[in-house]
Protein backbone atom coordinates (compact mmCIF):
# COMPACT_ATOMS: atom_id res chain seq x y z
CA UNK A 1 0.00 0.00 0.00
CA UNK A 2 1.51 3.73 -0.22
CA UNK A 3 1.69 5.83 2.53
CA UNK A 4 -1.61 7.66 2.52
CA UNK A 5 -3.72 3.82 1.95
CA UNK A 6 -1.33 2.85 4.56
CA UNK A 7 -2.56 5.51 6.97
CA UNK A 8 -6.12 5.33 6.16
CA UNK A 9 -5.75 1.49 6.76
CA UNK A 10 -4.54 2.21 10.33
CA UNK A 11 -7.30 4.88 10.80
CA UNK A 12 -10.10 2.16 10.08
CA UNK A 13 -9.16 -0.32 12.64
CA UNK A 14 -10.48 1.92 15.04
CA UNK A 15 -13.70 1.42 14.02
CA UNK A 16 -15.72 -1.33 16.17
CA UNK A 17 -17.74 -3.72 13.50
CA UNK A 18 -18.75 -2.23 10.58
CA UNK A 19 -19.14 1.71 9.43
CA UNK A 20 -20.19 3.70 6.78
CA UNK A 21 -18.30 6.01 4.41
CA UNK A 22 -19.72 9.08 6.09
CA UNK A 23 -17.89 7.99 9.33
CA UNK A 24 -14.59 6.82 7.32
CA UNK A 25 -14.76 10.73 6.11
CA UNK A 26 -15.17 12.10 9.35
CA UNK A 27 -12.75 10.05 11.31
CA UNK A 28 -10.38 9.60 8.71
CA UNK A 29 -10.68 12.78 7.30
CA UNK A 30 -6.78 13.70 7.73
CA UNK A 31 -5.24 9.74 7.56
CA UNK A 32 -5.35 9.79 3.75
CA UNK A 33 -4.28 12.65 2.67
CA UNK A 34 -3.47 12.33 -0.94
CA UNK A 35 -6.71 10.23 -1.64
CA UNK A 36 -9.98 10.85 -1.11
CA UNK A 37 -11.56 8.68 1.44
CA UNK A 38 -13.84 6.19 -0.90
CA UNK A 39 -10.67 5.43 -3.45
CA UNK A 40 -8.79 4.52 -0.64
CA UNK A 41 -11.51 2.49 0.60
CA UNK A 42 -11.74 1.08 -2.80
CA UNK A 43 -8.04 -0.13 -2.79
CA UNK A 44 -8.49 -1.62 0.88
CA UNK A 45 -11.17 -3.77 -0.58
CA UNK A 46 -9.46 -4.84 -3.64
CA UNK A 47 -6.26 -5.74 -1.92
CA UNK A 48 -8.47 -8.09 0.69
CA UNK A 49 -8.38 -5.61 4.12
CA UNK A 50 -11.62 -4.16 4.04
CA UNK A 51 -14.76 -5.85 3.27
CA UNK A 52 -17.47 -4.26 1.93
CA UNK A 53 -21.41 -4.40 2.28
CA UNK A 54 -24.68 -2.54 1.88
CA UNK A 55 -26.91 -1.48 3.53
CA UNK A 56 -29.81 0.26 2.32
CA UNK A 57 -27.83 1.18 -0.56
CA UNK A 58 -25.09 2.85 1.55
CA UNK A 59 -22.00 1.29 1.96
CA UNK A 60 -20.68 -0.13 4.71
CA UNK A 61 -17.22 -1.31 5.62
CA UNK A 62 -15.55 -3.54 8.08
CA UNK A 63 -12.30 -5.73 8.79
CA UNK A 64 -11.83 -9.20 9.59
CA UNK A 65 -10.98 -9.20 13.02
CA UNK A 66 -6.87 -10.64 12.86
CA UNK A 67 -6.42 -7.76 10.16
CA UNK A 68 -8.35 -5.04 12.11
CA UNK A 69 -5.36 -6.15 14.77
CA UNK A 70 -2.46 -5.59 13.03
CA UNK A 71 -3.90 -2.35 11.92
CA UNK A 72 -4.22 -1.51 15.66
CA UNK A 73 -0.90 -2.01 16.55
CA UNK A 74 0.19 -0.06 13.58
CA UNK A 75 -1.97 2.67 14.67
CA UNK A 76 -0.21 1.93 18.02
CA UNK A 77 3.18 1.88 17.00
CA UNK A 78 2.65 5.30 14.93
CA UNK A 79 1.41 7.04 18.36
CA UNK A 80 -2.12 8.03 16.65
CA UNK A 81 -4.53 5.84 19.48
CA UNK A 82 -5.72 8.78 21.19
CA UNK A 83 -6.08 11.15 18.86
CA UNK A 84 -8.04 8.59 16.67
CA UNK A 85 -10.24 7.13 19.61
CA UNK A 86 -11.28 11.08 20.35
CA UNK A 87 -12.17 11.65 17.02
CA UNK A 88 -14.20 8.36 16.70
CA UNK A 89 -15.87 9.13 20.11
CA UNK A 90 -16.59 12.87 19.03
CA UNK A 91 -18.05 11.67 15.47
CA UNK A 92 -20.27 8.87 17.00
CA UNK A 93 -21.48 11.65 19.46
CA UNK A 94 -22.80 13.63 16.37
CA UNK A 95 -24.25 10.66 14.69
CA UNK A 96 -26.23 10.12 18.58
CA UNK A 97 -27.05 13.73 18.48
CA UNK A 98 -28.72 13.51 14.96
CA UNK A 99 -30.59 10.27 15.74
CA UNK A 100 -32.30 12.19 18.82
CA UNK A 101 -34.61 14.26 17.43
CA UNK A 102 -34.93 11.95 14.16
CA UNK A 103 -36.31 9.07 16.26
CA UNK A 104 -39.58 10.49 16.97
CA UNK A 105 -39.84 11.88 13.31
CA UNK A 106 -41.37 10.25 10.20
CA UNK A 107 -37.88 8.71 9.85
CA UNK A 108 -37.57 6.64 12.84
CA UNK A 109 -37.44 3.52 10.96
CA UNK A 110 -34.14 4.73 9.10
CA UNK A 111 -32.39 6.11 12.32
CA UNK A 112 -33.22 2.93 14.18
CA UNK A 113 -31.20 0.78 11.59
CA UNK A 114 -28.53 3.14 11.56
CA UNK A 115 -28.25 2.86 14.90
CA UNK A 116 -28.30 -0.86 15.07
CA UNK A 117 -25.83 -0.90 12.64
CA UNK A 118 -23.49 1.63 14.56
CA UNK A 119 -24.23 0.12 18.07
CA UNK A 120 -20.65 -1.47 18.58
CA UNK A 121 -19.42 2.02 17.42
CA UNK A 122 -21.47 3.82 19.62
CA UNK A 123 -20.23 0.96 22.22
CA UNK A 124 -17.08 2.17 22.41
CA UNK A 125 -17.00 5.27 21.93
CA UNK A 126 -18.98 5.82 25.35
CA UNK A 127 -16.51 3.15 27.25
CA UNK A 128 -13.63 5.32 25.82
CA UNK A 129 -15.83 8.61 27.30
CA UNK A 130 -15.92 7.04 30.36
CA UNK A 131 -12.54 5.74 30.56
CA UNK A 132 -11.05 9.01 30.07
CA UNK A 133 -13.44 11.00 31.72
CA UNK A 134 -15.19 12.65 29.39
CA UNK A 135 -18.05 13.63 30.94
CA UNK A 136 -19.59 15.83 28.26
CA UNK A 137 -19.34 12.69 25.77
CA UNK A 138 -20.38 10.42 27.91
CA UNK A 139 -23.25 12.22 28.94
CA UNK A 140 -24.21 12.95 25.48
CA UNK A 141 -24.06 9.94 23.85
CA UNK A 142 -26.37 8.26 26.87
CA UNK A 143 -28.72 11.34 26.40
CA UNK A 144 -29.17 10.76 23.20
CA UNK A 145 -29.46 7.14 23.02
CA UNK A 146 -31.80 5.97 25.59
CA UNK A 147 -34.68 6.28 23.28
CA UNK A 148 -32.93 3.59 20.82
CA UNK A 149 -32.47 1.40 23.76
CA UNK A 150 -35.72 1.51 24.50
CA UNK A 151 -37.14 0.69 21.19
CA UNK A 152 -34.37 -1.96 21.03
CA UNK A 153 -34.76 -3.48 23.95
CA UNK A 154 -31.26 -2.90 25.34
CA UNK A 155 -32.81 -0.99 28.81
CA UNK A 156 -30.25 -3.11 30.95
CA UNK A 157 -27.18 -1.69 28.83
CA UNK A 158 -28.70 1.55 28.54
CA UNK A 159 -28.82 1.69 32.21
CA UNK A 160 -25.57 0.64 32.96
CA UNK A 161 -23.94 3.13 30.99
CA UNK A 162 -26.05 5.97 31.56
CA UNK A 163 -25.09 5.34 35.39
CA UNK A 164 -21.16 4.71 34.70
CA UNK A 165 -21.72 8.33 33.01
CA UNK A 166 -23.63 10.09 35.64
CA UNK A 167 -20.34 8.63 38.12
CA UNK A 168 -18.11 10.72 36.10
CA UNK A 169 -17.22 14.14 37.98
CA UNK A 170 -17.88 17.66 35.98
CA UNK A 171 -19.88 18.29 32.57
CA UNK A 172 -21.95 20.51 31.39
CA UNK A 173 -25.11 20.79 33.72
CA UNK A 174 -27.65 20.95 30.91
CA UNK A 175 -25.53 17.95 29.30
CA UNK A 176 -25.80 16.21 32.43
CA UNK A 177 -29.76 16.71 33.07
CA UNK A 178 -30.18 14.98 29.21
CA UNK A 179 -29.07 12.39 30.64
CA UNK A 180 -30.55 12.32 33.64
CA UNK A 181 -33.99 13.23 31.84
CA UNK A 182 -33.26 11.22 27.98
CA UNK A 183 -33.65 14.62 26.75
């Protein structure tokens, strides 16, 4: 691979289960400079380290697990973890955010599946909130997603991890009483 595939590679094993090009641009946004996000994409799936599937009619992307490893530790090794696992966390958040309000709208049906497909992302991108005290993130991403676990049936989860977020000292006030409230 060249050096910007090679980057973008690394980028995408931060990515729990699958994603979809909109996140690959948002997370990635920087990784593969050079190319734009979808050739590179492209050139993962030709060359056998990204598979590719639809959903919908939108794209969606994941990594066999031994491969999304070795990306990892490349990732790892380069001294991008953090700043990767921030931006996934902070780009999940805004996919939460947007699902809010659109899962009591005429599009609730969409959002839902979105979700479902994103859980794992939205999965770890609270535990890595909560793990480095990010209150605000944590506290949004529960805030915005207790309506999905509701409809889904994942109330136990939901629970946990809205509590593990209230635990977490500081954050906004309002930020904190959406996810006190689901609001």
């Amino acid at each position: 691979l060249d050096e910007p595939t090679r980057r973008l590679f690394e980028c995408c094993s931060i990515f729990a289960g699958s994603f979809a090009l909109t996140d690959a641009e948002t997370v990635c946004r920087f990784e593969g400079e050079g190319i734009e996000v979808l050739d590179g994409l492209t050139a993962l799936v030709e060359n056998s380290l990204m598979l590719q599937t639809e959903s919908k009619g939108e794209p969606r992307f994941r990594m066999l697990t031994v491969i999304k490893e070795y990306g990892y530790a490349a990732l790892i090794t380069r001294g991008r973890e953090a700043e990767m696992q921030e931006r996934h966390a902070f780009a999940y958040l805004e996919v939460a955010r947007s699902a809010r309000e659109e899962l009591l709208s005429a599009r609730q049906g969409f959002w839902l599946e979105r979700l479902t497909l994103d859980h794992d992302n939205l999965r770890a991108a609270i535990d890595w909130a909560i793990a480095n005290g990010q209150a605000d993130v944590a506290l949004g991403l529960v805030g915005s997603l207790w309506r999905f676990w509701q409809i889904r049936g994942h109330l136990q989860e939901g629970m946990q991890r809205t509590e593990a977020a209230l635990a977490l000292e500081g954050g906004d006030p309002v930020v904190r009483a959406g996810a006190l409230t689901g609001f």
